[in-house]
N, C-alpha and C. Protein backbone atom coordinates (compact mmCIF):
# COMPACT_ATOMS: atom_id res chain seq x y z
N UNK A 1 0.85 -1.19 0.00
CA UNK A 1 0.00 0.00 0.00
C UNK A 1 0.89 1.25 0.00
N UNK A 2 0.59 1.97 -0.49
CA UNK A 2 1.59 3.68 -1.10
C UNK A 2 0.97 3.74 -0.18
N UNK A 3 2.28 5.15 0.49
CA UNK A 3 2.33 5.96 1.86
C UNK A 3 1.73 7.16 1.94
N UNK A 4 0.80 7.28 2.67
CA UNK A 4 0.43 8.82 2.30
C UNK A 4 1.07 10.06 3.05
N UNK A 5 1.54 11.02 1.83
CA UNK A 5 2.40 12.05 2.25
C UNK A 5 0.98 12.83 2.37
N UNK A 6 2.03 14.28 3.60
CA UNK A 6 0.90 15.23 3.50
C UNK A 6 1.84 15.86 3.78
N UNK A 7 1.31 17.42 3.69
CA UNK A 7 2.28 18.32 3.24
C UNK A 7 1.53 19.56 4.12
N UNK A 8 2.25 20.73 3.87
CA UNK A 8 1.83 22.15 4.63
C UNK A 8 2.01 23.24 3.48
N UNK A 9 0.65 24.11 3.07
CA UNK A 9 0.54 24.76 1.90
C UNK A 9 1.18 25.99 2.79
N UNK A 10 2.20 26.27 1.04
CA UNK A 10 2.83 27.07 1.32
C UNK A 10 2.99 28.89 1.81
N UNK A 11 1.03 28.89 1.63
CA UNK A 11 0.83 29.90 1.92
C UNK A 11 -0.27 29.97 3.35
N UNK A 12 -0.83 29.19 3.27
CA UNK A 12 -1.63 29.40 4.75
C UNK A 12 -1.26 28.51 5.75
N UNK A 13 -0.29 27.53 5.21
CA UNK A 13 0.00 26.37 6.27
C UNK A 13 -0.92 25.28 6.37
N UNK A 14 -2.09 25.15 6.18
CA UNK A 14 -3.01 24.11 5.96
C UNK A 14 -2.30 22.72 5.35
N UNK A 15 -2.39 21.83 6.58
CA UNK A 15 -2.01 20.51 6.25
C UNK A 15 -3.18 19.64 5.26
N UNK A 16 -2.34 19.54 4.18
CA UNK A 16 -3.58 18.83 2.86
C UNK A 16 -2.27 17.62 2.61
N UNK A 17 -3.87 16.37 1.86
CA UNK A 17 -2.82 15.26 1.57
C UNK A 17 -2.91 15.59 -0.28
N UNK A 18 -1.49 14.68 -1.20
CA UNK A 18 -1.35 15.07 -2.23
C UNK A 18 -1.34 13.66 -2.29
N UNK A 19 -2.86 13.18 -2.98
CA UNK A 19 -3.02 12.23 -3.65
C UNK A 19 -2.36 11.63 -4.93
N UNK A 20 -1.98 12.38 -6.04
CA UNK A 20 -1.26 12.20 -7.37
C UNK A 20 -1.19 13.52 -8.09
N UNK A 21 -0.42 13.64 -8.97
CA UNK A 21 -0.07 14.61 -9.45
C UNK A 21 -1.01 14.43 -10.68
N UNK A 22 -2.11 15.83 -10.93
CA UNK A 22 -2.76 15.72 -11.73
C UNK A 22 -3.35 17.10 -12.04
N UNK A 23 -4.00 17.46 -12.75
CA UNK A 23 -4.30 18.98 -13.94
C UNK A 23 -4.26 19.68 -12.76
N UNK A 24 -5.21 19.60 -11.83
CA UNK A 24 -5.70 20.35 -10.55
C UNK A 24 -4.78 20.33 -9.61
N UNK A 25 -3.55 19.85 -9.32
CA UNK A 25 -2.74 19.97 -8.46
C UNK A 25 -1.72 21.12 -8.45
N UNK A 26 -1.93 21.72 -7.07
CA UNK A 26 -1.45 23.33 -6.76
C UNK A 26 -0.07 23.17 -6.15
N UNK A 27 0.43 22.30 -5.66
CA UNK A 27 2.09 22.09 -4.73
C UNK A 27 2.55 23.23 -5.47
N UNK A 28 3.20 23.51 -4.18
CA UNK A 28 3.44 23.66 -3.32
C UNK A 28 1.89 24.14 -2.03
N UNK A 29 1.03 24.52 -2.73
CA UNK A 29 0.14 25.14 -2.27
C UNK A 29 -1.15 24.04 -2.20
N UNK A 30 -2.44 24.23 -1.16
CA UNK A 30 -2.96 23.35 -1.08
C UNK A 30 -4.61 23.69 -1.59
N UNK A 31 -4.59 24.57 -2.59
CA UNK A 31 -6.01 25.08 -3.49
C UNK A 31 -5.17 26.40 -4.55
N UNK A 32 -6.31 26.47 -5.44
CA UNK A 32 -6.09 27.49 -6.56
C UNK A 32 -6.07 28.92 -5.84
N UNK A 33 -6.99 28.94 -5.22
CA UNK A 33 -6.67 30.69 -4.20
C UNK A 33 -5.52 30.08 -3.19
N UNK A 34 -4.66 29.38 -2.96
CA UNK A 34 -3.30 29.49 -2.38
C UNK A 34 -2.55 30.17 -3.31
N UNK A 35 -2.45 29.84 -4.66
CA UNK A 35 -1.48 29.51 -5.60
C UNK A 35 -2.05 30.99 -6.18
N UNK A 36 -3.01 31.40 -6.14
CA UNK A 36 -3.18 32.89 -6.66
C UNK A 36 -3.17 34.07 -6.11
N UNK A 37 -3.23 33.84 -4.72
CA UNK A 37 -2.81 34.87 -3.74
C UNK A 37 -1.31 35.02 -3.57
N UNK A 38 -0.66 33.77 -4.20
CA UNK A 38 1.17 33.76 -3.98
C UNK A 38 1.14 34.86 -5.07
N UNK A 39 1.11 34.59 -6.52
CA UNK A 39 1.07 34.82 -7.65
C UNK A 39 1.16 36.36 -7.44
N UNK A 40 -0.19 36.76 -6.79
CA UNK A 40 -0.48 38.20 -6.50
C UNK A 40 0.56 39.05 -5.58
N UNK A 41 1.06 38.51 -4.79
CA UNK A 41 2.12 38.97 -3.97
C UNK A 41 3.61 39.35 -5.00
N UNK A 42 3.80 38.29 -5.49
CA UNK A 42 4.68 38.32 -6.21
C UNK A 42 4.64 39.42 -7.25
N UNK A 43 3.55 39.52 -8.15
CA UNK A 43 3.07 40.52 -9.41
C UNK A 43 2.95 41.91 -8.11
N UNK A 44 2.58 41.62 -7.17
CA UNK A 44 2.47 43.60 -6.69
C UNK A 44 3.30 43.62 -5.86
N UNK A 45 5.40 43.22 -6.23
CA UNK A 45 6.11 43.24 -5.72
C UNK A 45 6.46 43.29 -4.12
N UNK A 46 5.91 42.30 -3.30
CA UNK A 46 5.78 42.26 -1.72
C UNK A 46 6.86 41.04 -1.41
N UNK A 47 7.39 40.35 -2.52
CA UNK A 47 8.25 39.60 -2.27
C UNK A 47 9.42 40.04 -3.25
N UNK A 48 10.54 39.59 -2.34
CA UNK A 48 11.85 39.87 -3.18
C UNK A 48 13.41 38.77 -3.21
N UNK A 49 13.46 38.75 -3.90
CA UNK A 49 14.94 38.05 -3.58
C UNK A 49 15.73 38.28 -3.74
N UNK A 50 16.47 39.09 -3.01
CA UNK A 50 17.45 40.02 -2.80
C UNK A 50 18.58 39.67 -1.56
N UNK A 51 20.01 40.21 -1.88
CA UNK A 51 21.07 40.36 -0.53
C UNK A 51 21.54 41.55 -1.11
N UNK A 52 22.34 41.94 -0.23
CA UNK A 52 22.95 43.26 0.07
C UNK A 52 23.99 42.95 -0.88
N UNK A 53 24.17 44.13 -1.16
CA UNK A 53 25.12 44.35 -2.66
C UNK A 53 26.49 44.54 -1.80
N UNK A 54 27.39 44.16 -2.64
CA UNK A 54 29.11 44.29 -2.18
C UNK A 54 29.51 45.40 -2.84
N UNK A 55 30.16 45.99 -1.90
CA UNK A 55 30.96 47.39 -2.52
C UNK A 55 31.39 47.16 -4.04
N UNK A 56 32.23 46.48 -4.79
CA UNK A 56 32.27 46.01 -6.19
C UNK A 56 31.34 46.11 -7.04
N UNK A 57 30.01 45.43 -6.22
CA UNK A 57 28.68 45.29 -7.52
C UNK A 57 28.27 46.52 -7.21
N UNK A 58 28.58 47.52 -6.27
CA UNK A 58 27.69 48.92 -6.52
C UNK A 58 28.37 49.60 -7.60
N UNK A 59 29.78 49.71 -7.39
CA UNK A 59 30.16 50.18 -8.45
C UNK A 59 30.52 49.86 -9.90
N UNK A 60 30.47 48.93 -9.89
CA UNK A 60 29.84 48.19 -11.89
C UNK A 60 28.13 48.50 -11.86
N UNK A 61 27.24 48.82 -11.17
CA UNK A 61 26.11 49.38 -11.83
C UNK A 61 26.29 50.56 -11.65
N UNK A 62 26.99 51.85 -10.73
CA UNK A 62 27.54 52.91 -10.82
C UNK A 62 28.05 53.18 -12.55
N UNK A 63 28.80 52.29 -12.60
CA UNK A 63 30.05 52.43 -13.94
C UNK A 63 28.85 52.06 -15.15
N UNK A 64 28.33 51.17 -15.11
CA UNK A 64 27.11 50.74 -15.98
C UNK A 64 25.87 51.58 -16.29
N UNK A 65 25.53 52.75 -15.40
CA UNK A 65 24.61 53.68 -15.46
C UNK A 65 25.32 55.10 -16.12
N UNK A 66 26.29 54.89 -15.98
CA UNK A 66 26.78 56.24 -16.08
C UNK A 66 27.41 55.88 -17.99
N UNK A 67 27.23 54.16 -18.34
CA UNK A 67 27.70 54.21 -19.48
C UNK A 67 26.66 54.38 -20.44
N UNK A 68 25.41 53.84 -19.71
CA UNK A 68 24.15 54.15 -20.36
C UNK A 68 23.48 56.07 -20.59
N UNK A 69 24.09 56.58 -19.90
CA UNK A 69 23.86 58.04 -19.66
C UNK A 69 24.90 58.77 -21.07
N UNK A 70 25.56 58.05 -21.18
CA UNK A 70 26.65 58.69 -22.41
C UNK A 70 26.59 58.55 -23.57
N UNK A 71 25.48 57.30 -23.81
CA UNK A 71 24.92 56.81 -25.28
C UNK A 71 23.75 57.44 -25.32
């Protein structure tokens, strides 16, 4: 007998089981309004993936803006 996994959607935490992978399946997320409220966050920039820039990379987009300013 297959094991049943269950999982925690990635946006409300709601423990759902993932029967098979099929048209309707949202994983990470555990419904279509999980997976469209992520979506939405993402499109009205509230998430980012970002680190702090190193003295070096400020100044190659410094040097890079200022080459775009001359053309």
């Amino acid at each position: 007998m297959p094991e049943i996994k269950k999982y925690k959607c990635a946006l409300c935490k709601k423990e759902y089981v993932r029967s098979s992978v099929k048209e309707e399946d949202y994983f990470p997320f555990c419904s279509e309004r999980c997976r469209l409220m992520d979506l939405g966050s993402w499109l009205k920039e509230e998430y980012v993936t970002s680190r702090p820039l190193k003295e070096e990379e400020l100044v190659e987009l410094a040097n890079a803006e200022g080459e775009e300013k001359e053309e």
